[in-house]
Protein backbone atom coordinates (compact mmCIF):
# COMPACT_ATOMS: atom_id res chain seq x y z
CA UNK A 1 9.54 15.45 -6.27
CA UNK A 2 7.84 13.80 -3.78
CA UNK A 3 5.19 10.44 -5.00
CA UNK A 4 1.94 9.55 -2.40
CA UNK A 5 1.01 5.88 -3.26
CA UNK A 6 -2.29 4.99 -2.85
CA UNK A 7 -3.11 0.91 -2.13
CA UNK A 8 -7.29 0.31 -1.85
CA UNK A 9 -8.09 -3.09 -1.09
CA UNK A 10 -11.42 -5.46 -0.85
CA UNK A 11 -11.36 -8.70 0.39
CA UNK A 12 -12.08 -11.87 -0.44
CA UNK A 13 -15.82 -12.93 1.04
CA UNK A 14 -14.23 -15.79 2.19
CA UNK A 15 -10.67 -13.88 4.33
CA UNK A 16 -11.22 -13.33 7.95
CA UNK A 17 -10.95 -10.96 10.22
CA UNK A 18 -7.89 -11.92 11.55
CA UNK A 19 -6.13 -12.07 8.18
CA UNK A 20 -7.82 -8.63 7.34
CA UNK A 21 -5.99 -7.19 10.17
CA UNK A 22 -2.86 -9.11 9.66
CA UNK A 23 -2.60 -8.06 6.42
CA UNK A 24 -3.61 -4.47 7.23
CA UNK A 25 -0.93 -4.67 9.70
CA UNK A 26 1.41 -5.97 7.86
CA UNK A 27 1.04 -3.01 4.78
CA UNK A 28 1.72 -0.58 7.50
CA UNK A 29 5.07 -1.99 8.70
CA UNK A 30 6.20 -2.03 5.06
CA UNK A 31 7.45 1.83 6.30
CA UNK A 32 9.95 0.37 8.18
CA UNK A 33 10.39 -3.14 6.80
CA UNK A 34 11.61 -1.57 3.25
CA UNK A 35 15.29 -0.71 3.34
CA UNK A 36 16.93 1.08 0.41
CA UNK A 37 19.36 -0.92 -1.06
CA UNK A 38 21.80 1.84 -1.46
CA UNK A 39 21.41 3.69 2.20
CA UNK A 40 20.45 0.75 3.96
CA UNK A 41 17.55 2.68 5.76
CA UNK A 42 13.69 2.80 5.28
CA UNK A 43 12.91 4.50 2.27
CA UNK A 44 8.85 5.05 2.69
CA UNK A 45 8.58 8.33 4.13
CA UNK A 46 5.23 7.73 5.69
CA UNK A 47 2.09 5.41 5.97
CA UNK A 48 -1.11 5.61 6.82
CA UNK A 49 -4.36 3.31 6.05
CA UNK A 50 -7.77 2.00 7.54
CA UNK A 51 -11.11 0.78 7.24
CA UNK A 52 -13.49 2.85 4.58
CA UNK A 53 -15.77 4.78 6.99
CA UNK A 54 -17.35 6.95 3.59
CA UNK A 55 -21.26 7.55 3.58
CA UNK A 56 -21.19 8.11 -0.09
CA UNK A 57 -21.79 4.28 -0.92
CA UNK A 58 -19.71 4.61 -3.74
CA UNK A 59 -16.89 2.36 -2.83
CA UNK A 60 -17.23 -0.48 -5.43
CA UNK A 61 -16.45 -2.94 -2.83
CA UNK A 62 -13.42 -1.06 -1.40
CA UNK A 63 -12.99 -1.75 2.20
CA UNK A 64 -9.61 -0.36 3.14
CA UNK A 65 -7.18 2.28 2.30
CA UNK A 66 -3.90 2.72 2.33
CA UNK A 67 -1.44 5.77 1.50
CA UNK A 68 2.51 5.91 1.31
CA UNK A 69 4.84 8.61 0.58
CA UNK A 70 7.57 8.28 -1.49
CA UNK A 71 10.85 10.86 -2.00
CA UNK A 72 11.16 10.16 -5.40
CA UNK A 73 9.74 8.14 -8.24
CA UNK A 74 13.11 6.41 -8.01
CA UNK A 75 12.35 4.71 -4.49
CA UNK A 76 8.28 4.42 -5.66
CA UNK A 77 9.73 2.09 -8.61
CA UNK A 78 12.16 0.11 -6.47
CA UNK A 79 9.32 -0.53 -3.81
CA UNK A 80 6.86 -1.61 -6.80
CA UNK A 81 9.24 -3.64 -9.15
CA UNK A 82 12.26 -4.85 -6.72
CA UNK A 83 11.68 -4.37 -2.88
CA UNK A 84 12.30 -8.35 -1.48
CA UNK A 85 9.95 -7.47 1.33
CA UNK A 86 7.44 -5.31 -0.40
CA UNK A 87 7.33 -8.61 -3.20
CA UNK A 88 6.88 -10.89 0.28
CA UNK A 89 3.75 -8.98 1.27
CA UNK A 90 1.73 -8.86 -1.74
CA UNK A 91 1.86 -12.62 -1.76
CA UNK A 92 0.71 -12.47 1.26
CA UNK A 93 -1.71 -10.22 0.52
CA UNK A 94 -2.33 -11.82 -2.61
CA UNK A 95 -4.03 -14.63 -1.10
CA UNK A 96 -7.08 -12.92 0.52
CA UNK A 97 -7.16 -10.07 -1.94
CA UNK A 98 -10.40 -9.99 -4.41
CA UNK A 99 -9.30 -6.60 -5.79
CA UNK A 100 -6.37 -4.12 -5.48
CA UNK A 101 -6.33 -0.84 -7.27
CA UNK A 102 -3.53 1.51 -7.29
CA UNK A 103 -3.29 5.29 -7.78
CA UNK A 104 0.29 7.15 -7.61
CA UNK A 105 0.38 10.93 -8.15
CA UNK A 106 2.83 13.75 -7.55
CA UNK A 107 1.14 17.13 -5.87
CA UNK A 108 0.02 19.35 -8.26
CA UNK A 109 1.11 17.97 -11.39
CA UNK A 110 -1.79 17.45 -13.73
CA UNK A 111 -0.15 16.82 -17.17
């Protein structure tokens, strides 16, 4: 069963908009920069993100979202908890980040 990742982020007041976009950038290419350790290939199955555009003003300070899907919750877990590359980014990340929130789901299971 398939797992869709979702990765909001807001920014530090301080992080520019170069390292926004670098950053941004750089979550994207973590489709192909992850490779299974097993299969040796990239194991994200797709990934899309961007800047909020929402006219709810609800956002809590969320400025950009991200979504990746997963095959399994197997590959989800390695990317989380072991990926070398996925561990390098939110470092990265890390250091510009003022808030991260994560929501995983599979389709249509509500238990």
């Amino acid at each position: 069963m398939g797992i869709t990742h979702i990765v909001l982020f807001q920014f530090k007041p301080s992080a520019s908009s170069e390292a926004i976009q670098d950053v941004s950038a750089r979550m994207l290419a973590l489709k192909d920069g992850c490779v299974h350790p097993v299969s040796r290939r990239p194991y994200i199955r797709s990934a899309s993100g961007g800047t909020d555009n929402s006219i709810e003003n609800i956002q809590n300070g969320i400025t950009h979202a991200f979504i990746m899907d997963f095959e399994s919750v197997e590959d989800r877990d390695y990317y989380v908890n072991q990926d070398p590359v996925h561990q390098e980014f939110k470092d990265i990340a890390g250091k510009i980040l003022e808030k991260a929130q994560v929501v995983d789901f599979a389709n249509g299971v509500f238990k």
